[in-house]
PDB file of N, CA and C in Angstrom:
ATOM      1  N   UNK A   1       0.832  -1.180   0.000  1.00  0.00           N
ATOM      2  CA  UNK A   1       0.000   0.000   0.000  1.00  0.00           C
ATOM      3  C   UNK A   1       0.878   1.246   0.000  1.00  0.00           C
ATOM      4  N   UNK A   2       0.383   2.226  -0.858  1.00  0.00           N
ATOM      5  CA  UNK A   2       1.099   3.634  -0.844  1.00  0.00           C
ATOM      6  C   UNK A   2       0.592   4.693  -0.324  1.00  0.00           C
ATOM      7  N   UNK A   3       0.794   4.932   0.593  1.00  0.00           N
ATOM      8  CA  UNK A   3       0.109   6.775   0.893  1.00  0.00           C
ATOM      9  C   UNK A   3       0.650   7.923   0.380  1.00  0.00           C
ATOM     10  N   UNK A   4      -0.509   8.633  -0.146  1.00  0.00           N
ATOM     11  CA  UNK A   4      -0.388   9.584  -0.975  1.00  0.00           C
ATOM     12  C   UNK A   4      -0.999  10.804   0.282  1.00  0.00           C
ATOM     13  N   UNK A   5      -0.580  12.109   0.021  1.00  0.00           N
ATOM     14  CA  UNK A   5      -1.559  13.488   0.300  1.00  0.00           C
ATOM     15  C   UNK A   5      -2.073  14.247  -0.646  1.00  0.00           C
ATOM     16  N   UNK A   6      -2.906  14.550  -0.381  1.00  0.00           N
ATOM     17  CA  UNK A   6      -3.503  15.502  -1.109  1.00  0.00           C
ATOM     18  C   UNK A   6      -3.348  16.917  -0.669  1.00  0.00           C
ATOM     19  N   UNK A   7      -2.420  18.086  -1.128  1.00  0.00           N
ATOM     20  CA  UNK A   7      -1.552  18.495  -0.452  1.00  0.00           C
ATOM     21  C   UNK A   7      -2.405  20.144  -0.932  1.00  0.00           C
ATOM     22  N   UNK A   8      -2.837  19.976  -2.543  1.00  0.00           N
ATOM     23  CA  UNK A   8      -3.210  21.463  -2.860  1.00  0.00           C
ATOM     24  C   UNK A   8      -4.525  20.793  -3.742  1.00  0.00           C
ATOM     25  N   UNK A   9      -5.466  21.269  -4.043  1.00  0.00           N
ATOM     26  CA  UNK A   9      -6.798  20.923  -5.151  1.00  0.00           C
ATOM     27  C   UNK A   9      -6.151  22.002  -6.263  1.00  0.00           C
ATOM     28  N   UNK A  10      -6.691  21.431  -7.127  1.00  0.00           N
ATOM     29  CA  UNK A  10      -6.718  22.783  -8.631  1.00  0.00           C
ATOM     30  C   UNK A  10      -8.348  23.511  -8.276  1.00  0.00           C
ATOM     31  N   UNK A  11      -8.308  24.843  -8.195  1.00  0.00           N
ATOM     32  CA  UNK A  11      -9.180  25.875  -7.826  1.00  0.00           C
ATOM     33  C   UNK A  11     -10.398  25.098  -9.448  1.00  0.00           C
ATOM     34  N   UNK A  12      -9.860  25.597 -10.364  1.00  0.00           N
ATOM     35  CA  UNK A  12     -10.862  25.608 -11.648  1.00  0.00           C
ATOM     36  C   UNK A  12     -11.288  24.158 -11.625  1.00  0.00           C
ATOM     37  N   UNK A  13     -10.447  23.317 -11.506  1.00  0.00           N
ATOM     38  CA  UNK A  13     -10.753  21.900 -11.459  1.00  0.00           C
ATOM     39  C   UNK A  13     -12.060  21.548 -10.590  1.00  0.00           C
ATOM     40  N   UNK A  14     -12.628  21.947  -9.119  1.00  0.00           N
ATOM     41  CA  UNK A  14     -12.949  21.314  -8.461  1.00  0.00           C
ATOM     42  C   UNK A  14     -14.188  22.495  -8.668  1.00  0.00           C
ATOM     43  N   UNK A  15     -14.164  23.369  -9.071  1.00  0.00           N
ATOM     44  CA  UNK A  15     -14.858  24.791  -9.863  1.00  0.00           C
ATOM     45  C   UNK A  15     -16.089  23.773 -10.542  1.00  0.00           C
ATOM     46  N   UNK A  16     -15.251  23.302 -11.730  1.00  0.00           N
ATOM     47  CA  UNK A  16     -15.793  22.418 -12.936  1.00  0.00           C
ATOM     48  C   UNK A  16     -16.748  21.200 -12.271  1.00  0.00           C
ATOM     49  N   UNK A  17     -16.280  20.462 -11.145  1.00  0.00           N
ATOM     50  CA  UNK A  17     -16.642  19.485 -10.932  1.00  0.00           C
ATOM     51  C   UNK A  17     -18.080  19.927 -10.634  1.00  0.00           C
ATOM     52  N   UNK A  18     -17.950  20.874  -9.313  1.00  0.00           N
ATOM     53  CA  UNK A  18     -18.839  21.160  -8.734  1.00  0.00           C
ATOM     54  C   UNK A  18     -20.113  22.074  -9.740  1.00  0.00           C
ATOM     55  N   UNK A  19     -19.812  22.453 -10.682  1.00  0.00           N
ATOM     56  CA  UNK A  19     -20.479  23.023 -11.511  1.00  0.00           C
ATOM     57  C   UNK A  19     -21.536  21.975 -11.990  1.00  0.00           C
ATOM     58  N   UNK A  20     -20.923  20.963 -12.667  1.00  0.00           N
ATOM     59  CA  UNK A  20     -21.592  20.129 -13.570  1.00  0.00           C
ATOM     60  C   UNK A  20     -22.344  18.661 -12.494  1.00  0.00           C
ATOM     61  N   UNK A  21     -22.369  18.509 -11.432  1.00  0.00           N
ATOM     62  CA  UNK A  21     -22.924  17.668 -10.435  1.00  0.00           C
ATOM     63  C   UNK A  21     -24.075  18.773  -9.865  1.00  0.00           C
ATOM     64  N   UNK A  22     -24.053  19.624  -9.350  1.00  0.00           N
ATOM     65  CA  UNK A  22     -25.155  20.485  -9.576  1.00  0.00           C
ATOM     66  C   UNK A  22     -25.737  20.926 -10.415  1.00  0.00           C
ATOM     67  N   UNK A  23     -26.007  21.158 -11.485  1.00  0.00           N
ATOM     68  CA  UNK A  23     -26.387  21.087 -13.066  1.00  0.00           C
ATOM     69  C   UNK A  23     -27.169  20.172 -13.188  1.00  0.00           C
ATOM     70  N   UNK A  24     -26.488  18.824 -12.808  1.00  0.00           N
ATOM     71  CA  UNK A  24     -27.043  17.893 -13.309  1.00  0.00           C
ATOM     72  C   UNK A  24     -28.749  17.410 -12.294  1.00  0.00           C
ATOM     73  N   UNK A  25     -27.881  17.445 -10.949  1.00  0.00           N
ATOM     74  CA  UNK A  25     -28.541  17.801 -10.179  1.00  0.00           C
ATOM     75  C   UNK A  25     -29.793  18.426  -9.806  1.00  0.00           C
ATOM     76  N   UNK A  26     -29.626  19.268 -10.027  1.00  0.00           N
ATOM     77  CA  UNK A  26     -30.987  20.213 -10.380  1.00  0.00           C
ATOM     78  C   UNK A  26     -31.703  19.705 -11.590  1.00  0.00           C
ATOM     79  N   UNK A  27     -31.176  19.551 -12.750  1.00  0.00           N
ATOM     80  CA  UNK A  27     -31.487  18.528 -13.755  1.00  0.00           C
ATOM     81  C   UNK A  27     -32.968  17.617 -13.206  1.00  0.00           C
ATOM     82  N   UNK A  28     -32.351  16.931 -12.565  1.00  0.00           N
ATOM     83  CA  UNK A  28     -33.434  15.774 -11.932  1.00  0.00           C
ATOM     84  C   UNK A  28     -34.422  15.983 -11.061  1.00  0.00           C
ATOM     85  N   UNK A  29     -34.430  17.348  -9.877  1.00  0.00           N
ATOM     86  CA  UNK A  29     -35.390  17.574  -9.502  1.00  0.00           C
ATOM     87  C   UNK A  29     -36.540  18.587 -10.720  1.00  0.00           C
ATOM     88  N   UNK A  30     -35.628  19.368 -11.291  1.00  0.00           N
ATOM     89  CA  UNK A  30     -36.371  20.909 -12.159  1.00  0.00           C
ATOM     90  C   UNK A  30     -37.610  20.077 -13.103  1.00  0.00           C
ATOM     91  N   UNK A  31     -36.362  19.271 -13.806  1.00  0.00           N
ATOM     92  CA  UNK A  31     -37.769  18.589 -14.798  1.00  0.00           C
ATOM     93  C   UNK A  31     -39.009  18.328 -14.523  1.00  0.00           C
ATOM     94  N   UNK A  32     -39.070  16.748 -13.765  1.00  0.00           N
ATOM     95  CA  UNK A  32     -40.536  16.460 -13.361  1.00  0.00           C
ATOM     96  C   UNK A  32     -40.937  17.665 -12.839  1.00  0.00           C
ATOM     97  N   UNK A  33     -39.925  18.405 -11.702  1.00  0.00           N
ATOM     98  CA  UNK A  33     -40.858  20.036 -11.147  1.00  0.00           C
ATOM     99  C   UNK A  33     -41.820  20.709 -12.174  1.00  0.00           C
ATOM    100  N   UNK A  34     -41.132  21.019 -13.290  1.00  0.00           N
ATOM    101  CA  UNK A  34     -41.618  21.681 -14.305  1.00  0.00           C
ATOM    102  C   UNK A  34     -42.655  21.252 -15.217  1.00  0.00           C
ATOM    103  N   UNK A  35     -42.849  19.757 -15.172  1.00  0.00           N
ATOM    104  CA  UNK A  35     -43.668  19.046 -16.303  1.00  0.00           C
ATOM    105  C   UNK A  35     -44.911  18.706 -15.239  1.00  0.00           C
ATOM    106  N   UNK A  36     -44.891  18.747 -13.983  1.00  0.00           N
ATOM    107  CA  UNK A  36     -45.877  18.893 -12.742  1.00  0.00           C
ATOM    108  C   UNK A  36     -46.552  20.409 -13.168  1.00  0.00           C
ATOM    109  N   UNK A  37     -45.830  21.021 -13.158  1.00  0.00           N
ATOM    110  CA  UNK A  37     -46.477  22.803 -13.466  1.00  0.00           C
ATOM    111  C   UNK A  37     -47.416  22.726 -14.385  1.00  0.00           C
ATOM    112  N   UNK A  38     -46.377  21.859 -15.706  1.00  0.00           N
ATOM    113  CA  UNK A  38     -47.329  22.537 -16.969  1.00  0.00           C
ATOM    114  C   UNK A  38     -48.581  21.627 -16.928  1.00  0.00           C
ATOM    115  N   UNK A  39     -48.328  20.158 -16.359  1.00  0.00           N
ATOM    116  CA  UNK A  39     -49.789  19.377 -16.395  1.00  0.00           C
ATOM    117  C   UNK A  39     -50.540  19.716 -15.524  1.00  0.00           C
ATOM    118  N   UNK A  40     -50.573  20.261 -14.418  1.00  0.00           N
ATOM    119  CA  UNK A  40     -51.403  20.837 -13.131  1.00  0.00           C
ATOM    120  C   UNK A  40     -52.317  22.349 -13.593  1.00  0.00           C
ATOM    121  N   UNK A  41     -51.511  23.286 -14.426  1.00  0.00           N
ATOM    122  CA  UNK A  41     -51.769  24.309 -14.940  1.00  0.00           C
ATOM    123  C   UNK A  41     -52.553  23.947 -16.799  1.00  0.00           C
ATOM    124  N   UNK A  42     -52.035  23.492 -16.759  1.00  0.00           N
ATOM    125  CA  UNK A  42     -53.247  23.034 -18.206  1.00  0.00           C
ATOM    126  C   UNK A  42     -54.730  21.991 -17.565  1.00  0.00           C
ATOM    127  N   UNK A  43     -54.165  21.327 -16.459  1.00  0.00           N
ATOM    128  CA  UNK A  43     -55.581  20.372 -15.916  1.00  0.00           C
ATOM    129  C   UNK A  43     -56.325  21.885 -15.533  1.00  0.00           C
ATOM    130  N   UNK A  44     -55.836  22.829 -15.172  1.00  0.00           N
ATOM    131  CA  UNK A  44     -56.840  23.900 -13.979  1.00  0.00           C
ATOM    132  C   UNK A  44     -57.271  24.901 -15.428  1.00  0.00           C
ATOM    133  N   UNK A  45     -56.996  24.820 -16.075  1.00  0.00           N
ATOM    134  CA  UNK A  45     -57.106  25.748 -18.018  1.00  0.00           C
ATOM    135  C   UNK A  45     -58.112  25.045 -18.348  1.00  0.00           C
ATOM    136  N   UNK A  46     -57.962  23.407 -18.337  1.00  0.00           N
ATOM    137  CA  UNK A  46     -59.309  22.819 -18.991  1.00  0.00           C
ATOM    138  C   UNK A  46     -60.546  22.580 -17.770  1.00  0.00           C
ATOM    139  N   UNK A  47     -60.454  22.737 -16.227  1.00  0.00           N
ATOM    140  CA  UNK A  47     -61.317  22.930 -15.600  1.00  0.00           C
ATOM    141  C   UNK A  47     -62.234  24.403 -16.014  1.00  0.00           C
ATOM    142  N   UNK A  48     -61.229  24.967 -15.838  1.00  0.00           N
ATOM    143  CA  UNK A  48     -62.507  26.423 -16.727  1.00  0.00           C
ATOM    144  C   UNK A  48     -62.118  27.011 -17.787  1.00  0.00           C
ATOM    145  N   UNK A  49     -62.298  26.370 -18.609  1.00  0.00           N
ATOM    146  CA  UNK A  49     -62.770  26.634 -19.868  1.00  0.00           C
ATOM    147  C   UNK A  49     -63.566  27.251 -20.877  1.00  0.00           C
ATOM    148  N   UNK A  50     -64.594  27.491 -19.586  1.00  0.00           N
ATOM    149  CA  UNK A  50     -65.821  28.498 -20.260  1.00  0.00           C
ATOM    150  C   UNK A  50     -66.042  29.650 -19.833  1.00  0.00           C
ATOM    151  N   UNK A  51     -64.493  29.868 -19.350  1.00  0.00           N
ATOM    152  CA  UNK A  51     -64.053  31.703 -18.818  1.00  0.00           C
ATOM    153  C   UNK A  51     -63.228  32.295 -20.110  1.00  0.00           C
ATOM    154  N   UNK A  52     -63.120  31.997 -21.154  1.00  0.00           N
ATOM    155  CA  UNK A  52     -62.260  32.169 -22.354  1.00  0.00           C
ATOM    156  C   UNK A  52     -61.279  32.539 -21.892  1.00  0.00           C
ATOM    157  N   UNK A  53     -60.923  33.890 -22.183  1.00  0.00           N
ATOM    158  CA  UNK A  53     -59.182  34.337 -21.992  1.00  0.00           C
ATOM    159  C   UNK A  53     -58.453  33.814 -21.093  1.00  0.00           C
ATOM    160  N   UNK A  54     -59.554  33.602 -19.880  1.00  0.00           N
ATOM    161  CA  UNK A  54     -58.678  33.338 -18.372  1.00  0.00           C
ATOM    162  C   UNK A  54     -58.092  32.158 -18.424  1.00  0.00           C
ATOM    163  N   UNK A  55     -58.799  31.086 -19.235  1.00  0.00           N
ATOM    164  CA  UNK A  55     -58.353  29.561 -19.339  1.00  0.00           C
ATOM    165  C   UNK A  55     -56.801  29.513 -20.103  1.00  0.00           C
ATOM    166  N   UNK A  56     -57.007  30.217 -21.254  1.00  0.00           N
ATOM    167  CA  UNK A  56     -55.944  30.596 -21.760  1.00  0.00           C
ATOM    168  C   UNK A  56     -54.634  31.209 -21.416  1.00  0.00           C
ATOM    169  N   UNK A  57     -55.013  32.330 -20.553  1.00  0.00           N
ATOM    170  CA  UNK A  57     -53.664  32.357 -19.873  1.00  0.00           C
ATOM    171  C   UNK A  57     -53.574  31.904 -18.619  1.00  0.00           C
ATOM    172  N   UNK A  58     -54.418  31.416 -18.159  1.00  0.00           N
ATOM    173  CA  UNK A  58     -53.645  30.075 -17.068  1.00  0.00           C
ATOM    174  C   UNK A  58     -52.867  28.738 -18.050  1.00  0.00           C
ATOM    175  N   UNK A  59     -53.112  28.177 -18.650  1.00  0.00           N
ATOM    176  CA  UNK A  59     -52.651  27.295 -19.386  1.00  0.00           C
ATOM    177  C   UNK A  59     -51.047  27.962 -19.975  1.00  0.00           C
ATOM    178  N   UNK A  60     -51.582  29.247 -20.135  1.00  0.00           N
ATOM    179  CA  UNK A  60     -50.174  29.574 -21.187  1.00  0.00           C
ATOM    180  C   UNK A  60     -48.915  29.942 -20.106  1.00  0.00           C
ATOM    181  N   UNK A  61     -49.866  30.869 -18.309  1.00  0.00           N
ATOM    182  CA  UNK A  61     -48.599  30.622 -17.995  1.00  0.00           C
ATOM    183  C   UNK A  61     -48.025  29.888 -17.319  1.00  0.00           C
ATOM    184  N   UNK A  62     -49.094  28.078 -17.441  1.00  0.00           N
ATOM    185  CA  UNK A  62     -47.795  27.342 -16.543  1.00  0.00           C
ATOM    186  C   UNK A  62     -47.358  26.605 -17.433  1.00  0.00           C
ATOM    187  N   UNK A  63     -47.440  26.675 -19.052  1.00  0.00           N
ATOM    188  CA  UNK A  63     -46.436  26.361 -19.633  1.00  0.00           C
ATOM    189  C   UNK A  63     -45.203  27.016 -19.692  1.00  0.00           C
ATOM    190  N   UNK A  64     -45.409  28.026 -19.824  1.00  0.00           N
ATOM    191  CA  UNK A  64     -44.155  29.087 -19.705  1.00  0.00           C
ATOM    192  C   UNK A  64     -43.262  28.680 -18.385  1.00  0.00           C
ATOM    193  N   UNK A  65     -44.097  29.271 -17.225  1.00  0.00           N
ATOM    194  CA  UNK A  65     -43.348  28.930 -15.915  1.00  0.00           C
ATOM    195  C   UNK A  65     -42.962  27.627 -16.248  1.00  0.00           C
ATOM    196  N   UNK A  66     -43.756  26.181 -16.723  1.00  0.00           N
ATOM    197  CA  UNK A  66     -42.799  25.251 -16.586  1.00  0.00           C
ATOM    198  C   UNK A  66     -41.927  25.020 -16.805  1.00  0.00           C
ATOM    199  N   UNK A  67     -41.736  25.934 -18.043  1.00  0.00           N
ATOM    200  CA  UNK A  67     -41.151  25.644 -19.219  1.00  0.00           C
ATOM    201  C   UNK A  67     -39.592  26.480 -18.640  1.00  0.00           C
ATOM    202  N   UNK A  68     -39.561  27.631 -18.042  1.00  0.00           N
ATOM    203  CA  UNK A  68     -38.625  28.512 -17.298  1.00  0.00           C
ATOM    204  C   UNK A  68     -38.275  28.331 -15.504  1.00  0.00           C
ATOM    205  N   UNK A  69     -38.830  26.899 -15.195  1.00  0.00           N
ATOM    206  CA  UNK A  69     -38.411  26.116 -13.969  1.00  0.00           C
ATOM    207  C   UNK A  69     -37.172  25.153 -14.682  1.00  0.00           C
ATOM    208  N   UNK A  70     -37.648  24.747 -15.778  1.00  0.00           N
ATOM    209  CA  UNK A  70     -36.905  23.443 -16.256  1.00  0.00           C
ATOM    210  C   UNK A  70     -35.314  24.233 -17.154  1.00  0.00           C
ATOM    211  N   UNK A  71     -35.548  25.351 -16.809  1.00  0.00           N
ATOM    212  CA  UNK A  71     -33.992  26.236 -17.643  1.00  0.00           C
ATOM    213  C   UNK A  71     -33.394  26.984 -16.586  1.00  0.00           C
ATOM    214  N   UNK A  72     -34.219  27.795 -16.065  1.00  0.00           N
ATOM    215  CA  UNK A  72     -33.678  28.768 -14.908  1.00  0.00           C
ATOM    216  C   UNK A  72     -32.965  28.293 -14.102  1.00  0.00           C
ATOM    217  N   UNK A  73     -33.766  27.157 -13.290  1.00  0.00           N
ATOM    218  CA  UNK A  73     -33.395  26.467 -12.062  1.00  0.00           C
ATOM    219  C   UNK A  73     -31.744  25.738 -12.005  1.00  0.00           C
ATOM    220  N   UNK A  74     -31.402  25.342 -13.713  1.00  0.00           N
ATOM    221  CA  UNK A  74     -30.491  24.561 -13.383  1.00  0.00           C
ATOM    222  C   UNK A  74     -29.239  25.381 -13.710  1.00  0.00           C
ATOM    223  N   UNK A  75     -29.553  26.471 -14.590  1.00  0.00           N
ATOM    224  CA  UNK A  75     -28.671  27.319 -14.944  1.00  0.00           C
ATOM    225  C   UNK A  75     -28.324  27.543 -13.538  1.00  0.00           C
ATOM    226  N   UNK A  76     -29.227  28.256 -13.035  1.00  0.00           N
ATOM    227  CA  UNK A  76     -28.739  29.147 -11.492  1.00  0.00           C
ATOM    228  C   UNK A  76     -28.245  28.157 -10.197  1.00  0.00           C
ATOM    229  N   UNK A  77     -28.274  27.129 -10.181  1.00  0.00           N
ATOM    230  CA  UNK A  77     -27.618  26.151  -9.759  1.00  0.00           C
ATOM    231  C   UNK A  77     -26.125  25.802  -9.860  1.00  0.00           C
ATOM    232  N   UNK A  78     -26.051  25.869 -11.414  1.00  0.00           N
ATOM    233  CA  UNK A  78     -24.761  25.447 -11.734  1.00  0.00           C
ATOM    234  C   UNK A  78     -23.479  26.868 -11.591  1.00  0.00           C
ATOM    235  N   UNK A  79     -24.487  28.041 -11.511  1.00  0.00           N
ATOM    236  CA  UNK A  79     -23.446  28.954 -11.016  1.00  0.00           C
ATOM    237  C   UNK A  79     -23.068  28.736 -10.041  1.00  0.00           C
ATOM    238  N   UNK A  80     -23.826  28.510  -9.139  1.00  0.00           N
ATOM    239  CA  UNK A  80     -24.022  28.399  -7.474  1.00  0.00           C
ATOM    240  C   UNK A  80     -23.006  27.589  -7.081  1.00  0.00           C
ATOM    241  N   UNK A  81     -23.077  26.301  -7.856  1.00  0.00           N
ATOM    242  CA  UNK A  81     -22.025  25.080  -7.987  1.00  0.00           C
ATOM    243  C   UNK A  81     -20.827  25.701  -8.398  1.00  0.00           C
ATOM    244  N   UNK A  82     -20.196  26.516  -9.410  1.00  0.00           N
ATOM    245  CA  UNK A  82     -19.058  26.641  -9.746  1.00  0.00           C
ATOM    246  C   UNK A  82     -18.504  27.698  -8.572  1.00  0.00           C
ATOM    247  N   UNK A  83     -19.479  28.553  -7.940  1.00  0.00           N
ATOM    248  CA  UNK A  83     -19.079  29.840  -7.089  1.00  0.00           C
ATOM    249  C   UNK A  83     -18.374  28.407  -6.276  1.00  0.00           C
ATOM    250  N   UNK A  84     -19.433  27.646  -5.255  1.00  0.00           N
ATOM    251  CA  UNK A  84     -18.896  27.379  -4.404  1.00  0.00           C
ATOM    252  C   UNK A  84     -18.056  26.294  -4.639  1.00  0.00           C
ATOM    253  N   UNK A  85     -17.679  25.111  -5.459  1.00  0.00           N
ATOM    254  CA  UNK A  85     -16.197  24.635  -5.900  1.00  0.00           C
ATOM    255  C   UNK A  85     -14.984  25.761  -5.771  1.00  0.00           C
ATOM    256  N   UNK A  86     -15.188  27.006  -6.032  1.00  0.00           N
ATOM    257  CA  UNK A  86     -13.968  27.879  -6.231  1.00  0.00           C
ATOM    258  C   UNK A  86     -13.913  28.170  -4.315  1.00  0.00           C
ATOM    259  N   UNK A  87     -14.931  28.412  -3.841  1.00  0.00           N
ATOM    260  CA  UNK A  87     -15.046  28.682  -2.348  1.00  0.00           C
ATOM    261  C   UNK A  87     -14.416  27.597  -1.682  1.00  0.00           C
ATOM    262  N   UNK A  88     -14.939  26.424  -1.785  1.00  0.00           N
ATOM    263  CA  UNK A  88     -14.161  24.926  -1.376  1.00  0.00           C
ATOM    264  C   UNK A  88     -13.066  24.706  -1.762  1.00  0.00           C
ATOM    265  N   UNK A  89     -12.432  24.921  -3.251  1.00  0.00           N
ATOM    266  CA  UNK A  89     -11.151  24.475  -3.327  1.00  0.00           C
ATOM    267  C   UNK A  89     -10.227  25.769  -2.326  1.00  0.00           C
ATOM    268  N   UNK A  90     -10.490  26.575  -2.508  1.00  0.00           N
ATOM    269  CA  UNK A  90      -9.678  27.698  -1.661  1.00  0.00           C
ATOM    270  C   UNK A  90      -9.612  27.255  -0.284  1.00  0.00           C
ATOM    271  N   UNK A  91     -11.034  27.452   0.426  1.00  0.00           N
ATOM    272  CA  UNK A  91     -10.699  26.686   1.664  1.00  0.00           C
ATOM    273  C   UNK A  91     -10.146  25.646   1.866  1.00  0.00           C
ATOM    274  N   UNK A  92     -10.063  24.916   1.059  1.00  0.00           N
ATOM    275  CA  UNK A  92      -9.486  23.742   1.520  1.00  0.00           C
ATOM    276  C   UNK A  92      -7.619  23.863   0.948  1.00  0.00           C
ATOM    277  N   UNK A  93      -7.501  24.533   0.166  1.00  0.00           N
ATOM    278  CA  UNK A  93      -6.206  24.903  -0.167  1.00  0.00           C
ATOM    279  C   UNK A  93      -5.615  25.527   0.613  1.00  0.00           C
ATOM    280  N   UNK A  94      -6.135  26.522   1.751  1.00  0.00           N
ATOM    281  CA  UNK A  94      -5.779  27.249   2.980  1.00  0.00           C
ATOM    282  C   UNK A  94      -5.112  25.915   3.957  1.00  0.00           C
ATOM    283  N   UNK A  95      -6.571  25.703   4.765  1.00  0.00           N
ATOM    284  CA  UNK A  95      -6.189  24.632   5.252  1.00  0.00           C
ATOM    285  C   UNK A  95      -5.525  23.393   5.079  1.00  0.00           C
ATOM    286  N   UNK A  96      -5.285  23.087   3.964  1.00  0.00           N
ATOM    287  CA  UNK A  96      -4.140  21.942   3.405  1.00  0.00           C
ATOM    288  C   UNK A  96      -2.627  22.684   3.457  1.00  0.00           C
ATOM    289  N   UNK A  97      -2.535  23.852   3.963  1.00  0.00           N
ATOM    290  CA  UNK A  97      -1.370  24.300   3.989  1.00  0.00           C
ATOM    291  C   UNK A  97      -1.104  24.310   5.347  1.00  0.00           C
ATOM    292  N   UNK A  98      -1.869  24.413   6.344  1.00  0.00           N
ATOM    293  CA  UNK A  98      -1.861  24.854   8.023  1.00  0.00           C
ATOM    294  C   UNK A  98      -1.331  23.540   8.793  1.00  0.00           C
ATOM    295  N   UNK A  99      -2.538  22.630   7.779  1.00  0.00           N
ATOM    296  CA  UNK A  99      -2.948  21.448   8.168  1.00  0.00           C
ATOM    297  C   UNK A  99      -1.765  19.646   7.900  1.00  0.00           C
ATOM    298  N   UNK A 100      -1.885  20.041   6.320  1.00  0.00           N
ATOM    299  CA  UNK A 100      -0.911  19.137   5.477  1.00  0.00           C
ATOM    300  C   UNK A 100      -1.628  18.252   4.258  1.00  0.00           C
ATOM    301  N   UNK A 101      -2.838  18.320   4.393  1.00  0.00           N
ATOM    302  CA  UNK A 101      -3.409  17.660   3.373  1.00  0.00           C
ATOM    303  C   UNK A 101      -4.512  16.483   4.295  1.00  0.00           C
ATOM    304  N   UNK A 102      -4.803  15.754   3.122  1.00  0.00           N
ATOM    305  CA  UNK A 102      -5.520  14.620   3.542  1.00  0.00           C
ATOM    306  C   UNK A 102      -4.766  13.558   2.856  1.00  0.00           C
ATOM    307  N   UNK A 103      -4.712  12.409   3.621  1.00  0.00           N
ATOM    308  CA  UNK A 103      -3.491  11.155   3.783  1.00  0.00           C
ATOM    309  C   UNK A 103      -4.598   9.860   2.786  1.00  0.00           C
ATOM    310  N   UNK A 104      -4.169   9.316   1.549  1.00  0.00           N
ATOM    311  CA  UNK A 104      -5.093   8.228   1.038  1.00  0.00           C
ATOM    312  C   UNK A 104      -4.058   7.274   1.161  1.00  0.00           C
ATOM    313  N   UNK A 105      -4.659   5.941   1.062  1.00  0.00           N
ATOM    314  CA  UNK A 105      -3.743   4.514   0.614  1.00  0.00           C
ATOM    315  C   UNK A 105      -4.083   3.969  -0.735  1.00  0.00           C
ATOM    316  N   UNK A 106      -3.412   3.921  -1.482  1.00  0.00           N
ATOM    317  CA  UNK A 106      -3.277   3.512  -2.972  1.00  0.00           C
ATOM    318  C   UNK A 106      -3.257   2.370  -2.731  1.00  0.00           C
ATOM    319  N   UNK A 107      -3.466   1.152  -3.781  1.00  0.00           N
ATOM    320  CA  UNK A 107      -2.873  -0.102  -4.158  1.00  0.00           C
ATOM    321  C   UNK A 107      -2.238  -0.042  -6.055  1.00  0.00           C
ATOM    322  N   UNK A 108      -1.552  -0.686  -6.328  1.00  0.00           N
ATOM    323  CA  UNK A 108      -1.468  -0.984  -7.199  1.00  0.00           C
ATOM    324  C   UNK A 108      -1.797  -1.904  -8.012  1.00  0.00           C
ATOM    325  N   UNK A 109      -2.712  -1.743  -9.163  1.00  0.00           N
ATOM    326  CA  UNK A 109      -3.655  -3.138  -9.624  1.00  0.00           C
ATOM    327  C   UNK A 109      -2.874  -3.594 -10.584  1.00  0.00           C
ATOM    328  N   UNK A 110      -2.546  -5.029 -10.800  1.00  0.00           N
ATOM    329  CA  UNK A 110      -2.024  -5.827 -12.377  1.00  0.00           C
ATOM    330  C   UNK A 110      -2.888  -5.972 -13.174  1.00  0.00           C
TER     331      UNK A 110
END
């Protein structure tokens, strides 16, 4: 067995990671969130129906809103994710200097 430290993170590296796991993330809740909107908001469009305009733009705006849960949400996430990867790798680049790192055991596979 080899022990290794992990002594410094790459800032952009762990930036990236954290970007795209939240992205994705949000990904999986936003959708169904959003496709809940637009079928809940078109079921309540065809409940009244015989209000004309009003049916219409209830229907139209929880397609929209659904439609801007399922984009917004993950965009603004994945900033959120890259801010705080850059926040985490720093902190932890501080403290890996005070500290010394974090200690792993390798093996080597044939």
């Amino acid at each position: 067995m080899n022990k290794l430290k992990i002594r410094k993170l790459g800032i952009l590296s762990v930036a990236k990671i954290y970007c795209i796991m939240c992205l994705v993330l949000s990904l999986l809740i936003s959708i169904p969130y959003g496709l809940f909107i637009i079928a809940f908001s078109l079921l309540g469009a065809s409940a009244s129906a015989g209000r004309g305009n009003e049916a219409i733009a209830l229907g139209g705006f929880g397609i929209v809103g659904g439609i801007a849960v399922m984009v917004i949400i993950p965009i603004v996430y994945a900033i959120i994710g890259f801010i705080a990867g850059v926040i985490g790798a720093l902190i932890y680049n501080i403290f890996a200097g005070i500290v010394g790192g974090i200690e792993i055991e390798v093996e080597n596979i044939h």
